[in-house]
PDB file of N, CA and C in Angstrom:
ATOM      1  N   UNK A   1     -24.672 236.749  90.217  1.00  0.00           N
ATOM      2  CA  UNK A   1     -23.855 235.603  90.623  1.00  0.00           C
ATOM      3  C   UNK A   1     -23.210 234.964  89.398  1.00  0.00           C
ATOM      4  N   UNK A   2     -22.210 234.817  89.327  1.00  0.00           N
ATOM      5  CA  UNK A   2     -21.235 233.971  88.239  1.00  0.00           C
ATOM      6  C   UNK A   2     -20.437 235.302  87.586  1.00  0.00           C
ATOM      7  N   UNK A   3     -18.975 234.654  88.143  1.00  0.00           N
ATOM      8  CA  UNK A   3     -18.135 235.946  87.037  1.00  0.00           C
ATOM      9  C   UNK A   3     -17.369 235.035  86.077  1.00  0.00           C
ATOM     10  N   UNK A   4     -16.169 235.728  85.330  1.00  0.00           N
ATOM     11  CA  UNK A   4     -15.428 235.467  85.102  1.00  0.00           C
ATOM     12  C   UNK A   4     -14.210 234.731  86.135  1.00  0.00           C
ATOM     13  N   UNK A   5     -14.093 234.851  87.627  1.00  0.00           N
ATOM     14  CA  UNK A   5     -13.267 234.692  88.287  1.00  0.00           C
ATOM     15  C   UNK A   5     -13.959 233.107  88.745  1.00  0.00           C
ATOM     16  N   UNK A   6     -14.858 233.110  88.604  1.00  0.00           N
ATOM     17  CA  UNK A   6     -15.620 231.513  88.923  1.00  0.00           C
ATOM     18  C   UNK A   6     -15.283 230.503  88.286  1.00  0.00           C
ATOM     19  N   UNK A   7     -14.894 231.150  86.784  1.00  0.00           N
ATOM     20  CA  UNK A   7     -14.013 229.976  85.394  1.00  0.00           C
ATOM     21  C   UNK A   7     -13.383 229.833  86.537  1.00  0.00           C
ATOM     22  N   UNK A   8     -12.194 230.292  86.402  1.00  0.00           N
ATOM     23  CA  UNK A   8     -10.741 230.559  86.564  1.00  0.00           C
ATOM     24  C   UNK A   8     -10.595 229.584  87.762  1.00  0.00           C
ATOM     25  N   UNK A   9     -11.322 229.710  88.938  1.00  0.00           N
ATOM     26  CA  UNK A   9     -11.347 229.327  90.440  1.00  0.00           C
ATOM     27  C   UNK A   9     -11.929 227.947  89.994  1.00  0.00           C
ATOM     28  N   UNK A  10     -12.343 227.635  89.504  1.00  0.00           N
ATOM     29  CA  UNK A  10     -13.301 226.092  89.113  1.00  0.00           C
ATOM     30  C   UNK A  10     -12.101 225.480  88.509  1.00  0.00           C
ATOM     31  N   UNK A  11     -11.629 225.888  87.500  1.00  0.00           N
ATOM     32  CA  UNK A  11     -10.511 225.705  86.478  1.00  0.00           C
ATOM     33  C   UNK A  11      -9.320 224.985  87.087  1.00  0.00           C
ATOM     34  N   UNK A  12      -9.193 226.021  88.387  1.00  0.00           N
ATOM     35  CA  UNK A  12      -7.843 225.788  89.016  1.00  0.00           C
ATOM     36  C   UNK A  12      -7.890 224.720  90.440  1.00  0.00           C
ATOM     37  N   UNK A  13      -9.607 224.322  90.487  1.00  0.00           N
ATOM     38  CA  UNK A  13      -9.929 223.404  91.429  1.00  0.00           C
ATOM     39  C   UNK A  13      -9.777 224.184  93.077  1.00  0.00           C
ATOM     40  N   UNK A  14      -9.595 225.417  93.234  1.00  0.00           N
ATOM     41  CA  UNK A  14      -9.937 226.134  94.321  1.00  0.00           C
ATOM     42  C   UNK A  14     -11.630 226.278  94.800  1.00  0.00           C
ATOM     43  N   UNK A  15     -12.712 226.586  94.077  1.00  0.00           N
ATOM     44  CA  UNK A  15     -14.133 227.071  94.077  1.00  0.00           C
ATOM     45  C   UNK A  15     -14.387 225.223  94.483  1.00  0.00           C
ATOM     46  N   UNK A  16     -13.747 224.281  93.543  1.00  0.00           N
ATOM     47  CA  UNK A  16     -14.179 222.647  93.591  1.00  0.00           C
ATOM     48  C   UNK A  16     -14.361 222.856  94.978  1.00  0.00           C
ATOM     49  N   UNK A  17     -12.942 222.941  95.936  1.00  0.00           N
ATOM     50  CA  UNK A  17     -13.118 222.390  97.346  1.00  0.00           C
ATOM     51  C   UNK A  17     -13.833 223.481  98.219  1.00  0.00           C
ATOM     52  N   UNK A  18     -13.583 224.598  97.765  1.00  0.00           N
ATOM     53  CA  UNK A  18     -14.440 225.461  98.709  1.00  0.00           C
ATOM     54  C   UNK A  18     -15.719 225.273  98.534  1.00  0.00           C
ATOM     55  N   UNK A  19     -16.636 225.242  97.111  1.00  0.00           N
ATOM     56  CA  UNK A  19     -17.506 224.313  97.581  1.00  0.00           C
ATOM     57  C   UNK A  19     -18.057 223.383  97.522  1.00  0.00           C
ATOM     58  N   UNK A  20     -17.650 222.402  97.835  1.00  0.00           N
ATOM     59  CA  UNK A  20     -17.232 220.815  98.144  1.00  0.00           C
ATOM     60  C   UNK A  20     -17.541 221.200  99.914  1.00  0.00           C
ATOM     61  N   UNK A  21     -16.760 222.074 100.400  1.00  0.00           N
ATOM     62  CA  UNK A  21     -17.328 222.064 101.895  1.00  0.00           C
ATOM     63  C   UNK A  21     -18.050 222.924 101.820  1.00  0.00           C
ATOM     64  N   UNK A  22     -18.703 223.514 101.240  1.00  0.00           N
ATOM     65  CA  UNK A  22     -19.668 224.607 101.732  1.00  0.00           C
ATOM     66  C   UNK A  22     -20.911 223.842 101.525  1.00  0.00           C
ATOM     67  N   UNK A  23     -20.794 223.218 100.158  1.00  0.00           N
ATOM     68  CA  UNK A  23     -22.647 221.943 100.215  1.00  0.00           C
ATOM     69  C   UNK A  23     -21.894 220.859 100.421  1.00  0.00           C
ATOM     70  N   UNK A  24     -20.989 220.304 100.559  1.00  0.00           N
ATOM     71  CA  UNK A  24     -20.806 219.154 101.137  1.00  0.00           C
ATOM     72  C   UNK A  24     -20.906 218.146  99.912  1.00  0.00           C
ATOM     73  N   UNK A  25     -20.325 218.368  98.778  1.00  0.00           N
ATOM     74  CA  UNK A  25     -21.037 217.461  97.607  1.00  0.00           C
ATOM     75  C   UNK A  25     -20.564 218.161  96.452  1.00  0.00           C
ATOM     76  N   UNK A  26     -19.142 217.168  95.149  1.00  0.00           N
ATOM     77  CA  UNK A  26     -18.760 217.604  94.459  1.00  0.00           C
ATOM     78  C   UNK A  26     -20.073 217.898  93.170  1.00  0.00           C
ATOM     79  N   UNK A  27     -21.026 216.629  93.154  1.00  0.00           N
ATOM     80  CA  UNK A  27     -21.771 216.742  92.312  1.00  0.00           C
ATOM     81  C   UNK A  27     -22.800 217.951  92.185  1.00  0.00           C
ATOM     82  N   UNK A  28     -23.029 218.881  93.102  1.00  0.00           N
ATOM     83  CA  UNK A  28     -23.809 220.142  93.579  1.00  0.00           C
ATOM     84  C   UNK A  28     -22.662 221.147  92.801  1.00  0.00           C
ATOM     85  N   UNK A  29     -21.803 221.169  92.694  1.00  0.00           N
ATOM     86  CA  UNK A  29     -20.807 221.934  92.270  1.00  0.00           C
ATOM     87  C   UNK A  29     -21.020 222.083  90.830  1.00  0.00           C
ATOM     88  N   UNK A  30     -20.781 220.578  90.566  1.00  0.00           N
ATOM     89  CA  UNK A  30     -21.344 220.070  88.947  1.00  0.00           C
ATOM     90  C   UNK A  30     -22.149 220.519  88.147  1.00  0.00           C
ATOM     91  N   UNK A  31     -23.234 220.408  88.970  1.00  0.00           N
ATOM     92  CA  UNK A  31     -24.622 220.627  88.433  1.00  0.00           C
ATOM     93  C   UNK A  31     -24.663 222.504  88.440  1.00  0.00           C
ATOM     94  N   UNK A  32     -24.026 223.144  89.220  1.00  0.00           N
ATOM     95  CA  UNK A  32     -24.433 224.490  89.138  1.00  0.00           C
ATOM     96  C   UNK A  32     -22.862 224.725  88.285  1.00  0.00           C
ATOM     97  N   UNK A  33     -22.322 224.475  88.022  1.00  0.00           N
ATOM     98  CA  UNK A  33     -21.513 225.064  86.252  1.00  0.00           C
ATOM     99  C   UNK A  33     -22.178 224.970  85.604  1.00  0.00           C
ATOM    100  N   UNK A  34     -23.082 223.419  85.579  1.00  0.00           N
ATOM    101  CA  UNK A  34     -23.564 223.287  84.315  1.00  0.00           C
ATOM    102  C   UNK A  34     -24.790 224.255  84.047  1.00  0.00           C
ATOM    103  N   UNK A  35     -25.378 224.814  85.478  1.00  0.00           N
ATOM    104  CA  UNK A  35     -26.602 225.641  85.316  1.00  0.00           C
ATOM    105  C   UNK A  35     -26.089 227.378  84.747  1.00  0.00           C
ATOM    106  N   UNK A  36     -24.864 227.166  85.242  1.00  0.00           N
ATOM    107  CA  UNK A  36     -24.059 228.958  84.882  1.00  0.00           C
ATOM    108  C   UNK A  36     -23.521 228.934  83.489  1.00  0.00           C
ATOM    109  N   UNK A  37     -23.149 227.788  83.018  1.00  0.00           N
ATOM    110  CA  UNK A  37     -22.794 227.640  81.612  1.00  0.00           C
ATOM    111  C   UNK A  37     -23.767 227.598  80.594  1.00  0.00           C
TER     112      UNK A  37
END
């Protein structure tokens, strides 16, 4: 899990909203860059 295409999609704020609705919660998003970074 985590590619290169996950930058890119995070980057470009596409992955933000997809998942933003998938957990329901920008800060869940947050926290797992910061866990892949």
């Amino acid at each position: 899990m985590g590619g290169p295409w996950m930058e890119t999609h995070v980057d470009s704020g596409v992955f933000t909203v997809l998942y933003q609705d998938r957990r329901g919660g920008l800060q869940v998003q947050n926290r797992k860059t910061k866990e892949m970074v």
